[in-house]
C-alpha atoms as a PDB file:
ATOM      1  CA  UNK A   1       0.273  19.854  -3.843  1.00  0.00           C
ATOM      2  CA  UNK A   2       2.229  16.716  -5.175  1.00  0.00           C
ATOM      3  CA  UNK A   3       2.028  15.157  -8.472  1.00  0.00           C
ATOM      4  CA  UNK A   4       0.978  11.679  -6.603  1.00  0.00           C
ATOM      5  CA  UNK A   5      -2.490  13.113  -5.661  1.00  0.00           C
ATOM      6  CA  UNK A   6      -3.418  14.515  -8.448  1.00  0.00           C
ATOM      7  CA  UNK A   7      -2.081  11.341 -10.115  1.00  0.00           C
ATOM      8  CA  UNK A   8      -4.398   9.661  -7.907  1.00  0.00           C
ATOM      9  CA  UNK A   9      -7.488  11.807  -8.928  1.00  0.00           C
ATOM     10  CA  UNK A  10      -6.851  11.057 -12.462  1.00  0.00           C
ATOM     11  CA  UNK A  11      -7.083   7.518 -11.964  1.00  0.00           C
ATOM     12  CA  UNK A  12      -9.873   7.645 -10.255  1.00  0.00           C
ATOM     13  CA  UNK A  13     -11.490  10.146 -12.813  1.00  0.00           C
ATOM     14  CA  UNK A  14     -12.514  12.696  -9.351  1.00  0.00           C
ATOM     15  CA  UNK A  15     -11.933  16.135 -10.224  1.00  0.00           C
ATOM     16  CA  UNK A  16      -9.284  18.552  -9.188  1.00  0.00           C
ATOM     17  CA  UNK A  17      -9.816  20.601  -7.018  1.00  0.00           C
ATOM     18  CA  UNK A  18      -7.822  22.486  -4.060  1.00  0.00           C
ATOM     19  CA  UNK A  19      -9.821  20.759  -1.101  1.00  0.00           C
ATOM     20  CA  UNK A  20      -9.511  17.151  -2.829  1.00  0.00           C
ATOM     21  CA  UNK A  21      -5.732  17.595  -3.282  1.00  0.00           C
ATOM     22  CA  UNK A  22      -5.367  19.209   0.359  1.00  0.00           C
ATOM     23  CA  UNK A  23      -7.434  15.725   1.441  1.00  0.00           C
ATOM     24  CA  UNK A  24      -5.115  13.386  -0.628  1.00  0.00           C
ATOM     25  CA  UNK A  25      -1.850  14.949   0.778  1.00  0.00           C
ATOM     26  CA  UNK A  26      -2.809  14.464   4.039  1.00  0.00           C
ATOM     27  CA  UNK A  27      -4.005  10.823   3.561  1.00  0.00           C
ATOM     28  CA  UNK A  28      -0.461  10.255   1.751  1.00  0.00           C
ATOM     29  CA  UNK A  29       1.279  11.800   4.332  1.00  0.00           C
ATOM     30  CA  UNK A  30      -0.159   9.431   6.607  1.00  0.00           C
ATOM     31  CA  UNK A  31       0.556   5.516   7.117  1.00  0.00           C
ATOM     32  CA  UNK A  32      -2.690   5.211   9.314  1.00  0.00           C
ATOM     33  CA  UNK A  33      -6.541   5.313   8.981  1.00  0.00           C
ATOM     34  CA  UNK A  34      -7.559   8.846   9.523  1.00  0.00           C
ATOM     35  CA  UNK A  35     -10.904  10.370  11.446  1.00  0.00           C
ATOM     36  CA  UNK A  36     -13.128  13.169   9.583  1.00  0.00           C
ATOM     37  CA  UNK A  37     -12.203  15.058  13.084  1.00  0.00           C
ATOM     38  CA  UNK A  38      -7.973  14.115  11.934  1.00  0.00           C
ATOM     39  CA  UNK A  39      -8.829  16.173   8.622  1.00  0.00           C
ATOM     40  CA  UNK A  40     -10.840  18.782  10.049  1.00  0.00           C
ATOM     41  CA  UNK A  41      -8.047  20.008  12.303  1.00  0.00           C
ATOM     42  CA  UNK A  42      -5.075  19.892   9.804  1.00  0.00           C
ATOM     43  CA  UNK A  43      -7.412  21.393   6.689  1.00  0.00           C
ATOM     44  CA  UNK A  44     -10.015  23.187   8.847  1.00  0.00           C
ATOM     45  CA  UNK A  45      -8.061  26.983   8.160  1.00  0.00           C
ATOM     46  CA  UNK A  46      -9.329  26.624   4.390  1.00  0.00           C
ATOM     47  CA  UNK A  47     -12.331  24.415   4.420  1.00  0.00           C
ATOM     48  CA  UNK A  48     -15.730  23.589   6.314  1.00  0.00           C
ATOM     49  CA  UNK A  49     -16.781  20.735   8.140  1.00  0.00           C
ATOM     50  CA  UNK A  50     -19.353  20.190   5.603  1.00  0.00           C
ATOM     51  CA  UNK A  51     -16.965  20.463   2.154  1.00  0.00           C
ATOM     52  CA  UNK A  52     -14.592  17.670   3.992  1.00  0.00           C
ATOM     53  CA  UNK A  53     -17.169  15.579   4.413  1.00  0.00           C
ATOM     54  CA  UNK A  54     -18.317  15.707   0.795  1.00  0.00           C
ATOM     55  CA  UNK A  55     -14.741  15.028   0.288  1.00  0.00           C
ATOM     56  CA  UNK A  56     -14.534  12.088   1.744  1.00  0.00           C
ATOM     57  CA  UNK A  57     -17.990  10.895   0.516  1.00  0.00           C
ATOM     58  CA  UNK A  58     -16.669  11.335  -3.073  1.00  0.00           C
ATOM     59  CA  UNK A  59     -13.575   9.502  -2.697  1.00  0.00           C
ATOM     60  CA  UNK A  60     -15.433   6.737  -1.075  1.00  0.00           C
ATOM     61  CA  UNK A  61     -17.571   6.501  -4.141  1.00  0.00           C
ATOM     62  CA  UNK A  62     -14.849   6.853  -6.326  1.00  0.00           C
ATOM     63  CA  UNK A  63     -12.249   3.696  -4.860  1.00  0.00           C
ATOM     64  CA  UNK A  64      -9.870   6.412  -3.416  1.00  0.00           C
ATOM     65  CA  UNK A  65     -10.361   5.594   0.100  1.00  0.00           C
ATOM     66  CA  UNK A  66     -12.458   2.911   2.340  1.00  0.00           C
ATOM     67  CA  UNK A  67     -14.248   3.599   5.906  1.00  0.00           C
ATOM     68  CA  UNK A  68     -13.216   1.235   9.089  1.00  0.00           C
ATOM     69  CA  UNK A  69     -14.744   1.544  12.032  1.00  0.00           C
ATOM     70  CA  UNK A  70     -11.964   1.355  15.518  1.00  0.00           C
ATOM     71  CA  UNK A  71     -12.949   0.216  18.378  1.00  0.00           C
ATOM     72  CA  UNK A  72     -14.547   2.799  19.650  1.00  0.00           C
ATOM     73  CA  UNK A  73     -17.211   2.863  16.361  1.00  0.00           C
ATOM     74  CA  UNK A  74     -15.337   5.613  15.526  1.00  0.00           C
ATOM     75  CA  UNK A  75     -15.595   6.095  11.435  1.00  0.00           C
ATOM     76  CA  UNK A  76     -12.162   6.349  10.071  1.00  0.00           C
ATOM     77  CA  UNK A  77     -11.002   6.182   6.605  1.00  0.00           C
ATOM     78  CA  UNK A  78      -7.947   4.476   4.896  1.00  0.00           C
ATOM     79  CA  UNK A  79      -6.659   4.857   1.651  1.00  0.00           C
ATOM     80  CA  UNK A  80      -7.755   2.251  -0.964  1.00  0.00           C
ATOM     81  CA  UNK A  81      -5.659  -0.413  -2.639  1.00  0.00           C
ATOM     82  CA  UNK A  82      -4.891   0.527  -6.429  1.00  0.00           C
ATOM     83  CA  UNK A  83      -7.481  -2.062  -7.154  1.00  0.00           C
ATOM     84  CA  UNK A  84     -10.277  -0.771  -5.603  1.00  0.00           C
ATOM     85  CA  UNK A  85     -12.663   1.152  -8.125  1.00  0.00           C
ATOM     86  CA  UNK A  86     -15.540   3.345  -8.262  1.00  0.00           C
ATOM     87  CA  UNK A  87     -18.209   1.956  -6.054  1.00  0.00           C
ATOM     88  CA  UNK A  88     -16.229  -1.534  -5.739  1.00  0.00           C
ATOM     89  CA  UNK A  89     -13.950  -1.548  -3.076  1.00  0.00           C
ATOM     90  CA  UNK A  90     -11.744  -4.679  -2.432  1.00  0.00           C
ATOM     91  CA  UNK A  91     -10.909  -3.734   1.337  1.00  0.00           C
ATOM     92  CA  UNK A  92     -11.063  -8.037   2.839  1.00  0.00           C
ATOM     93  CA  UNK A  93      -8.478  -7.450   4.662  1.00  0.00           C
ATOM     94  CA  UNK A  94      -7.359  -6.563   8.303  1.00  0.00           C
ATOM     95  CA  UNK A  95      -7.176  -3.380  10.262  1.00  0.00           C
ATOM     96  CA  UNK A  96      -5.120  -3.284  13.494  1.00  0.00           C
ATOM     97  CA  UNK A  97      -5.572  -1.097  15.940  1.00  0.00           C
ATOM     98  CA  UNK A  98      -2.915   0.077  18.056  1.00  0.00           C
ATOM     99  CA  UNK A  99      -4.010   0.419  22.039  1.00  0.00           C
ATOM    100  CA  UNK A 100      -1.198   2.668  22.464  1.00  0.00           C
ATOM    101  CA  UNK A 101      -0.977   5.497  19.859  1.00  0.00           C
ATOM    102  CA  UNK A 102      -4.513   4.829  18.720  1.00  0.00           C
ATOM    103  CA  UNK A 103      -4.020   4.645  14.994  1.00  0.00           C
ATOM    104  CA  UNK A 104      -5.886   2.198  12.944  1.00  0.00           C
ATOM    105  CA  UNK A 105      -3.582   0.431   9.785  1.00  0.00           C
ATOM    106  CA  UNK A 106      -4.722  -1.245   6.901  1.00  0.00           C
ATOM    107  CA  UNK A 107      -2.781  -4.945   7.237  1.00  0.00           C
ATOM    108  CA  UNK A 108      -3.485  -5.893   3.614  1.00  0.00           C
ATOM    109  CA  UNK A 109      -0.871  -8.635   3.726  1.00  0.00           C
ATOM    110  CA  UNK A 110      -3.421 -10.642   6.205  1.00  0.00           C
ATOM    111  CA  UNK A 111      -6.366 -11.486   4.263  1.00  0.00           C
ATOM    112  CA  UNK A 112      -9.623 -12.418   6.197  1.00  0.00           C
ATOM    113  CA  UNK A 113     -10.610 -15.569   6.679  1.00  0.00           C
ATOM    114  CA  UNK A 114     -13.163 -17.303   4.602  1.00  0.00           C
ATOM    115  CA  UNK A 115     -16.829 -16.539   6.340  1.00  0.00           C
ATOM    116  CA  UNK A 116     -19.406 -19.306   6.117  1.00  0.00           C
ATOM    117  CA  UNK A 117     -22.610 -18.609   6.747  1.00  0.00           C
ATOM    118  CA  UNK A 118     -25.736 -20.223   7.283  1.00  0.00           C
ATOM    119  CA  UNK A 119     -27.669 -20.745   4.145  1.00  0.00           C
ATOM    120  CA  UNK A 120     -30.696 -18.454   5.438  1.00  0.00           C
ATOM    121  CA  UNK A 121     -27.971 -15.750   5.827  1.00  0.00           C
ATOM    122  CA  UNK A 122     -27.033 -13.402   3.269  1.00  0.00           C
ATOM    123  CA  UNK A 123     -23.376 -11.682   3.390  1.00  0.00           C
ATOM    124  CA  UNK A 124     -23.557  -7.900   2.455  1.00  0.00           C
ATOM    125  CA  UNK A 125     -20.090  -6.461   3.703  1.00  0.00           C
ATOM    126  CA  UNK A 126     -17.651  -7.297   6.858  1.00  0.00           C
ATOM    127  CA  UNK A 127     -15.129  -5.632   9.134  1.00  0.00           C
ATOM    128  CA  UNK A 128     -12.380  -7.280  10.690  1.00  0.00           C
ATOM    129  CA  UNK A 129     -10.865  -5.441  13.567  1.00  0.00           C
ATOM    130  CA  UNK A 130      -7.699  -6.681  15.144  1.00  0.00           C
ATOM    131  CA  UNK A 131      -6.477  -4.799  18.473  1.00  0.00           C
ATOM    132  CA  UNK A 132      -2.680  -4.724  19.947  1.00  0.00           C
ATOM    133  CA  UNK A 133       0.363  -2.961  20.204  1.00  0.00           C
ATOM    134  CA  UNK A 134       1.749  -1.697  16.532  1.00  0.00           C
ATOM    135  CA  UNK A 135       5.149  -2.125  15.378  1.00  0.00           C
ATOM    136  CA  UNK A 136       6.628   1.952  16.323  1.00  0.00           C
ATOM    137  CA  UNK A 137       5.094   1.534  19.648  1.00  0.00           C
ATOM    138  CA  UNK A 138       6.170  -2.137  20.581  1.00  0.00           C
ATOM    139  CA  UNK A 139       9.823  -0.340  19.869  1.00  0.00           C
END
């Protein structure tokens, strides 16, 4: 386990334990937004379906990691900026999703563009999906 998850967990005041460590070394081992399915299959030896998914739940909660949906509405999960806090996330920014490899990134250099809405309308949360070819596969 490496000292930058459980640094991570103390930030975020989230508990240690061995499946929330297992969780974080995979996300930081990772550049890309990762499916519950992603985790299953590289944790799955030591841990249920069910304790992953409370996993994930918690570090959602906690400003550890944010859900995007690809293309396909397929729930995938990115870690946070270090300025995202419990229940508060500050995810406005872009994911790209690569038609080649299939990983989604979190572009939080490109902010989203200011959303007007009609006055009757009342913003509760976006998504901004942007779909190409990523930088390793346009090589």
């Amino acid at each position: 386990m490496s000292h930058a998850s459980e640094d991570l967990l103390a930030t975020h005041q989230v508990r240690k334990t061995k499946i929330r460590l297992e969780v974080l070394d995979f996300f930081l081992s990772k550049n890309y937004a990762l499916s519950h399915a992603e985790i299953e299959n590289a944790i799955s030896e030591s841990h249920d379906r069910v304790t992953i998914y409370r996993t994930l739940k918690s570090f959602e909660e906690q400003g550890l990691i944010h859900k995007v949906l690809d293309d396909s509405g397929t729930s995938k999960y990115a870690l946070c900026a270090s300025n995202c806090i419990s229940h508060r996330h500050n995810d406005a920014h872009v994911h790209f999703n690569c038609e080649k490899c299939g990983h989604t990134f979190c572009l939080e250099e490109v902010a989203i563009p200011s959303i007007q809405l009609p006055s009757d309308y009342q913003l509760i949360g976006y998504s901004f999906l942007v779909q190409g070819i990523c930088k390793d596969c346009s090589k």
